[in-house]
N, C-alpha and C. Protein backbone atom coordinates (compact mmCIF):
# COMPACT_ATOMS: atom_id res chain seq x y z
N UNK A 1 -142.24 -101.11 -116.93
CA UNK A 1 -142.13 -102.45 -117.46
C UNK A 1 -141.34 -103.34 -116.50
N UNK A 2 -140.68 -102.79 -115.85
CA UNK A 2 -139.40 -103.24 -114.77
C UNK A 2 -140.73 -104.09 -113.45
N UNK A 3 -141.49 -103.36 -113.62
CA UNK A 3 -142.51 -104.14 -112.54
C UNK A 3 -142.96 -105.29 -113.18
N UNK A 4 -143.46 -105.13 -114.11
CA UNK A 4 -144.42 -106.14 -114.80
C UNK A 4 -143.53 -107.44 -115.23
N UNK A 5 -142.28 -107.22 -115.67
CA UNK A 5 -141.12 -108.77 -115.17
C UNK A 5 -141.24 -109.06 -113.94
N UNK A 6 -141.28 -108.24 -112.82
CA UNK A 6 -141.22 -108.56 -111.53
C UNK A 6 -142.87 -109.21 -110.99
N UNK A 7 -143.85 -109.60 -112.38
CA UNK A 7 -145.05 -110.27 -111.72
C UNK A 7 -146.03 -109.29 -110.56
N UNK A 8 -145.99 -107.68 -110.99
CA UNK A 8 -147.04 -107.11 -110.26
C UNK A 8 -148.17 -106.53 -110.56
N UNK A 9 -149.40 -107.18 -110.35
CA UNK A 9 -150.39 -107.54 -110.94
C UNK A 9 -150.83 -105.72 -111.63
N UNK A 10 -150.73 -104.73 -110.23
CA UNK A 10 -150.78 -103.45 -111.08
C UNK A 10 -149.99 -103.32 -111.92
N UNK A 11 -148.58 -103.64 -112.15
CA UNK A 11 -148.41 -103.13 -113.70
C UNK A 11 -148.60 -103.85 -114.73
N UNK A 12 -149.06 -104.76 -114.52
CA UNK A 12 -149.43 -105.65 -116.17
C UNK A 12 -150.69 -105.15 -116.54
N UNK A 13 -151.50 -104.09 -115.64
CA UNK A 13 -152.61 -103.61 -115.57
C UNK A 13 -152.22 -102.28 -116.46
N UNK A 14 -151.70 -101.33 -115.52
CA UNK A 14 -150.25 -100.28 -116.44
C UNK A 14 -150.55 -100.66 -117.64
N UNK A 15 -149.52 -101.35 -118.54
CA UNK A 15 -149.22 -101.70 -119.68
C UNK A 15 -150.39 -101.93 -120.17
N UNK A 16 -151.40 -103.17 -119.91
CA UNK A 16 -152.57 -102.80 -120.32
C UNK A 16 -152.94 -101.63 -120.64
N UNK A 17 -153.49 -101.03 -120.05
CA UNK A 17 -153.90 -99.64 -120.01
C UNK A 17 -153.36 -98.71 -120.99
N UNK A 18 -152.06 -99.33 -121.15
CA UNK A 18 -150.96 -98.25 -122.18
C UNK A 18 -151.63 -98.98 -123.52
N UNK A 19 -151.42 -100.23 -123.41
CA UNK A 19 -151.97 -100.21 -124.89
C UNK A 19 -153.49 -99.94 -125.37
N UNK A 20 -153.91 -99.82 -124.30
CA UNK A 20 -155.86 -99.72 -124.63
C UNK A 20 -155.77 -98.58 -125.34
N UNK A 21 -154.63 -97.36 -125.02
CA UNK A 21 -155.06 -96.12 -125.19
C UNK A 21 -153.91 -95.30 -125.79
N UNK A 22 -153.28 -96.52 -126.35
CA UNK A 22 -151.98 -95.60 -127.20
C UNK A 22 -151.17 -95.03 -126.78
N UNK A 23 -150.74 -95.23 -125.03
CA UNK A 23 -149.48 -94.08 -124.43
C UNK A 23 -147.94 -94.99 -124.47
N UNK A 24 -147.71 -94.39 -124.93
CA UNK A 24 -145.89 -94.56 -125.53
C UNK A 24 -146.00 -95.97 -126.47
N UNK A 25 -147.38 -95.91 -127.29
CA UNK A 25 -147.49 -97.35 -127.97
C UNK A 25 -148.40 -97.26 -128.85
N UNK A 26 -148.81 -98.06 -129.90
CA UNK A 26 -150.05 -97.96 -130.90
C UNK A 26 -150.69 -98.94 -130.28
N UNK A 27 -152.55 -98.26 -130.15
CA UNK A 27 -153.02 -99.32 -129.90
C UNK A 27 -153.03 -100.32 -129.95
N UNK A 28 -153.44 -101.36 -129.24
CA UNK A 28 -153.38 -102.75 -129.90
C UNK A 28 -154.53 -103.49 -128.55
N UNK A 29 -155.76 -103.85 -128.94
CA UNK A 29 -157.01 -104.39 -128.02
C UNK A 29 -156.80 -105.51 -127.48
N UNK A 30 -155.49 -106.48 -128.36
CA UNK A 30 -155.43 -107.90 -128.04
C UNK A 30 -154.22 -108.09 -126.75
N UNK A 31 -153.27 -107.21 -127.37
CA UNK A 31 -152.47 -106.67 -126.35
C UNK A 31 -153.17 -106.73 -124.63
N UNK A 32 -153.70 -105.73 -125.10
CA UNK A 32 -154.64 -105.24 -123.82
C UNK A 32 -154.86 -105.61 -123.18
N UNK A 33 -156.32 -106.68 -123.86
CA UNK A 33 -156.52 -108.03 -123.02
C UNK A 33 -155.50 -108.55 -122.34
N UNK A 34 -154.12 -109.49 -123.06
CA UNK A 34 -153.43 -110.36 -122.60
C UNK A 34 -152.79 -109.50 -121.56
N UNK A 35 -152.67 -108.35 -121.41
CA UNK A 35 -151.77 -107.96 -119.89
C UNK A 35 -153.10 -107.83 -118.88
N UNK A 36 -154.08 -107.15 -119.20
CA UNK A 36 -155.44 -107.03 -118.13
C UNK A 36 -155.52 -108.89 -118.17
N UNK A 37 -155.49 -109.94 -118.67
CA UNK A 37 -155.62 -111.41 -117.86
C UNK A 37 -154.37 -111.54 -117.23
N UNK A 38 -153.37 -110.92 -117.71
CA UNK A 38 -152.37 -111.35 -116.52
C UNK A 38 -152.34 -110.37 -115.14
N UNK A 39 -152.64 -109.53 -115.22
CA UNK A 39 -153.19 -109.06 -114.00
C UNK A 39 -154.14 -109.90 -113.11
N UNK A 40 -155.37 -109.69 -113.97
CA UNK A 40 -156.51 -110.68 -113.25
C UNK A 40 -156.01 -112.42 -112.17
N UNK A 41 -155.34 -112.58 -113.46
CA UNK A 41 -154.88 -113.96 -112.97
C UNK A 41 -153.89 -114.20 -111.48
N UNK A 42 -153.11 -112.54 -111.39
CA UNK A 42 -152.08 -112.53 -110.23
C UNK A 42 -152.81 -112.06 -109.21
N UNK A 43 -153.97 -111.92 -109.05
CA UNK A 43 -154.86 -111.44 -107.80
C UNK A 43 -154.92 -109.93 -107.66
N UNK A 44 -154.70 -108.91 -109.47
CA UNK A 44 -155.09 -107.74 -109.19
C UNK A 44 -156.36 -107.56 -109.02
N UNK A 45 -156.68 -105.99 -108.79
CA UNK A 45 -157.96 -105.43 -107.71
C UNK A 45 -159.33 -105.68 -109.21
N UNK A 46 -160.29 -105.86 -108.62
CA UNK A 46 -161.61 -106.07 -108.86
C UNK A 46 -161.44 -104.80 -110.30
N UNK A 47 -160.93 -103.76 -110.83
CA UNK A 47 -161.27 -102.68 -111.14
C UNK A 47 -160.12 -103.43 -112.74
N UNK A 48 -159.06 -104.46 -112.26
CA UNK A 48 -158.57 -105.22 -113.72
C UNK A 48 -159.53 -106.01 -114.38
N UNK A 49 -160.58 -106.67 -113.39
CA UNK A 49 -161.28 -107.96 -113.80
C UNK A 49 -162.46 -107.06 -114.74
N UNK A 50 -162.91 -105.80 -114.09
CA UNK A 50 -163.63 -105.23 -115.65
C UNK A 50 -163.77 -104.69 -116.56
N UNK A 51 -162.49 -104.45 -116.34
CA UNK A 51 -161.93 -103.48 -117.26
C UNK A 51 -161.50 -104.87 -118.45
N UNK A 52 -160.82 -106.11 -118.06
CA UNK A 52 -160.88 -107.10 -119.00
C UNK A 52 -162.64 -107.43 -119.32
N UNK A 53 -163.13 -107.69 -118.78
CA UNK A 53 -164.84 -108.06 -119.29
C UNK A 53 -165.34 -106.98 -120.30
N UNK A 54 -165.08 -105.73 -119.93
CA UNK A 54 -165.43 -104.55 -121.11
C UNK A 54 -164.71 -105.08 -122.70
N UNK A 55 -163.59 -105.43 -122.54
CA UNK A 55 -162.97 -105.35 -123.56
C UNK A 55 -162.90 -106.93 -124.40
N UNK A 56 -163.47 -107.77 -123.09
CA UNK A 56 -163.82 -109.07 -123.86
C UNK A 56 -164.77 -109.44 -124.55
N UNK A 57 -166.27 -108.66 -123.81
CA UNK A 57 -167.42 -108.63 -124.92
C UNK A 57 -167.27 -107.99 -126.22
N UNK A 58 -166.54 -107.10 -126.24
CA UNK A 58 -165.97 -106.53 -127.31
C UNK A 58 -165.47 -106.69 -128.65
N UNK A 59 -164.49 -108.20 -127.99
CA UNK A 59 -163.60 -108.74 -129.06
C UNK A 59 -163.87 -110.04 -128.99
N UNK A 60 -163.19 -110.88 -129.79
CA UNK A 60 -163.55 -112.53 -129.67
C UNK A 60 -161.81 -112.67 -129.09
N UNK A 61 -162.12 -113.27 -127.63
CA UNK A 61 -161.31 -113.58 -126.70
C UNK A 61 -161.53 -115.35 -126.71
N UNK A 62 -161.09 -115.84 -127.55
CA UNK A 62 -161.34 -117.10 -127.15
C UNK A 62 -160.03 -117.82 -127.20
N UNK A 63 -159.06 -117.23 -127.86
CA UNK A 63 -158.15 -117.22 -128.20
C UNK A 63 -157.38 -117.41 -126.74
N UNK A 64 -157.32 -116.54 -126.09
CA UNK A 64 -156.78 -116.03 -124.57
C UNK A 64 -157.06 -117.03 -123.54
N UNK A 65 -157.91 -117.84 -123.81
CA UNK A 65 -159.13 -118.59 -122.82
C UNK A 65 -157.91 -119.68 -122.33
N UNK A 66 -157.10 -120.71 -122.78
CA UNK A 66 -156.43 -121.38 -122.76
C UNK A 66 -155.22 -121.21 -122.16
């Protein structure tokens, strides 16, 4: 988490990831999203941007859009 204050696009990806899949956390999809766009948004690798698109067709992300 110490990264992801520090603005690095892999760990807001991390945390993502933690919440997609419940590690040291209860799921939570919306979660998810909002750290996989803050990744996306800091110029993480091509492999955040679809891993957010998987999970946006998914859910109603419209919310996030703004």
């Amino acid at each position: 988490m110490k990264s992801a204050e520090l603005n690095h696009p892999d760990a807001f990806y991390t945390v993502g990831f933690c919440y997609e899949h419940g590690l040291g956390t209860v799921v939570d999809k919306m979660k998810t999203l909002e750290w996989y766009l803050k990744s996306t948004k800091q110029g993480g690798d091509c492999i955040f941007q679809y891993r957010l698109g998987l999970l946006s067709n998914k859910l109603d992300t419209s919310c996030l859009l703004t």
